[in-house]
Protein backbone atom coordinates (compact mmCIF):
# COMPACT_ATOMS: atom_id res chain seq x y z
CA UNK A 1 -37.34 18.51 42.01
CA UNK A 2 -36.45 14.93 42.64
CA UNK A 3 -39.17 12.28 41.54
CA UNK A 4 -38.82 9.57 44.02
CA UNK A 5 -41.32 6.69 44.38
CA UNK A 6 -42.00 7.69 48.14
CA UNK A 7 -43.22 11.42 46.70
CA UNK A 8 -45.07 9.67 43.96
CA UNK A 9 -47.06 7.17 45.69
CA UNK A 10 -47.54 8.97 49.10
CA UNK A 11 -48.46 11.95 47.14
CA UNK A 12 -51.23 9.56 45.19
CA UNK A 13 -52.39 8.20 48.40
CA UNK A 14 -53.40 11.49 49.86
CA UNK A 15 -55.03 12.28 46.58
CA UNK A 16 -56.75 9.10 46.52
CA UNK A 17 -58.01 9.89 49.93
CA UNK A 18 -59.13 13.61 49.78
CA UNK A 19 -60.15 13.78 45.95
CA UNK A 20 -61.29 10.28 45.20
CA UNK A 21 -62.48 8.78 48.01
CA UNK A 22 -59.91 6.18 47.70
CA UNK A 23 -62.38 4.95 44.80
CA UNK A 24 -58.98 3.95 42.59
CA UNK A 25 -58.56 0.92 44.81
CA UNK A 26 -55.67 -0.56 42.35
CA UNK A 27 -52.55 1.49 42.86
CA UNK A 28 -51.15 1.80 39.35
CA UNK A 29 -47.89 1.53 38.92
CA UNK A 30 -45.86 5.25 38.96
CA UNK A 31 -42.78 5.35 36.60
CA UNK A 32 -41.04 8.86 35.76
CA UNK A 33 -40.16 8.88 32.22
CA UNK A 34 -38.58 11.51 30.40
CA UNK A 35 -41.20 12.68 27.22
CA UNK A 36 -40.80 16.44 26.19
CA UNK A 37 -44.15 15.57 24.61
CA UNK A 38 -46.65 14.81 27.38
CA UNK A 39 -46.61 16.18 31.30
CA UNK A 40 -47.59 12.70 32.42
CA UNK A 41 -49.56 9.33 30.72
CA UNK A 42 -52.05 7.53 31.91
CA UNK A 43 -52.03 3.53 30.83
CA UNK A 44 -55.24 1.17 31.21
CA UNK A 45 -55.01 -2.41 30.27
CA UNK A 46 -56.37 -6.09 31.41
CA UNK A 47 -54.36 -8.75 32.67
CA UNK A 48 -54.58 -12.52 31.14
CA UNK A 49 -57.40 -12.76 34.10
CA UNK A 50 -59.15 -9.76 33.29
CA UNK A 51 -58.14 -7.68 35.81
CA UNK A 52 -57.03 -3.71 35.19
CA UNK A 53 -53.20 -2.93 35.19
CA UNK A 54 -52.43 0.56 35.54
CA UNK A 55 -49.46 2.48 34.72
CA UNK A 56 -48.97 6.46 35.21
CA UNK A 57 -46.15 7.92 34.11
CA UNK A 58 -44.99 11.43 34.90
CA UNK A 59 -42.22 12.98 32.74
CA UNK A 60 -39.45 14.58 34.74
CA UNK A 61 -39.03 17.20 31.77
CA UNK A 62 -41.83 19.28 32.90
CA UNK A 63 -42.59 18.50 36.28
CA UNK A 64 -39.84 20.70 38.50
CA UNK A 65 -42.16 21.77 41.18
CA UNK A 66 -44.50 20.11 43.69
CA UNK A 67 -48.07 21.77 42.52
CA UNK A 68 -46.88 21.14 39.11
CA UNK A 69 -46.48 17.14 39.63
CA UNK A 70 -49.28 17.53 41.98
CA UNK A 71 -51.59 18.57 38.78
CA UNK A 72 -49.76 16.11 36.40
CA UNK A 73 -50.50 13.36 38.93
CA UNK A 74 -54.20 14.23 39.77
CA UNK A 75 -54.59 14.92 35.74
CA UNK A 76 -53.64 11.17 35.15
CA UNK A 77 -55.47 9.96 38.48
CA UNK A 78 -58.82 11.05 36.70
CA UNK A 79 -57.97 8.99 34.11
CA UNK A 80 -57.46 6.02 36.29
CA UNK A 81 -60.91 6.35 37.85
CA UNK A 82 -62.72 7.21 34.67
CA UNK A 83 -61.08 3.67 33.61
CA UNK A 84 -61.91 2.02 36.53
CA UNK A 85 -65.85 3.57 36.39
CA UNK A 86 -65.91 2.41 32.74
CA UNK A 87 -65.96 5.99 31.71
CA UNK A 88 -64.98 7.32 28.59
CA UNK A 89 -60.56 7.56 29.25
CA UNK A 90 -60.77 11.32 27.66
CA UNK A 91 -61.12 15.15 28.20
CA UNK A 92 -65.11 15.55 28.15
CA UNK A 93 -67.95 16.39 30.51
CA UNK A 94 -67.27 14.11 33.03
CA UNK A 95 -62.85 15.12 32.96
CA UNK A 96 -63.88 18.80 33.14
CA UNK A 97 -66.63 18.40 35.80
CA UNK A 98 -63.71 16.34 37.66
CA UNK A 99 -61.29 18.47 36.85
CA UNK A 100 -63.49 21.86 38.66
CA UNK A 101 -63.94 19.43 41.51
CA UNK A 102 -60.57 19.35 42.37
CA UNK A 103 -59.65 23.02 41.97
CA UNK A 104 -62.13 23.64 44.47
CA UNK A 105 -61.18 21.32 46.82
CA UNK A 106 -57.26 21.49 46.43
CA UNK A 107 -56.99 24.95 44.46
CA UNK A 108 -54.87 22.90 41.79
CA UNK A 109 -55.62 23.41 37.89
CA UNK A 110 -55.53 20.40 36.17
CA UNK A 111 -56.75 21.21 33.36
């Protein structure tokens, strides 16, 4: 499967919508990167002003279907809100309690 920045950000855009209530209101940036290490990365930082840069990347080793990236990219997308929330960025209560959400409301595993 072919990685393309109109699959990656249209694909974040309707998970934005239906998971997150568009509630990451900075798009990050989406780069495919090639890690046999991780699926995907999620990357929080502040700007000289103080404002959140975000960077998700999603490694084209391991992502050769569409519910596959779909996961990866929903996986990292929690991340990105729990950043912008000033949540802890990790894989506790709040992750897994996101992470059942969207199983039941897409039927994807992201765990």
């Amino acid at each position: 499967m072919k990685l393309t920045n109109e699959l990656m950000y249209k694909t974040f855009e309707y998970l934005n919508d239906i998971i997150f209530g568009n509630e990451i209101y900075i798009t990050p940036k989406i780069k495919v990167y090639t890690s046999k290490v991780n699926m995907g990365y999620f990357e929080g930082m502040a700007d000289e002003d103080n404002k959140p840069v975000l960077t998700i990347k999603i490694s084209k080793h391991y992502n050769k279907d569409y519910n596959t990236f779909v996961a990866t990219l929903a996986h990292e997308m929690v991340h990105c809100f729990q950043y912008l929330k000033h949540m802890p960025v990790d894989h506790g209560k709040a992750f897994k309690e996101m992470a059942a959400a969207i199983k039941k409301t897409i039927g994807i595993d992201i765990l």
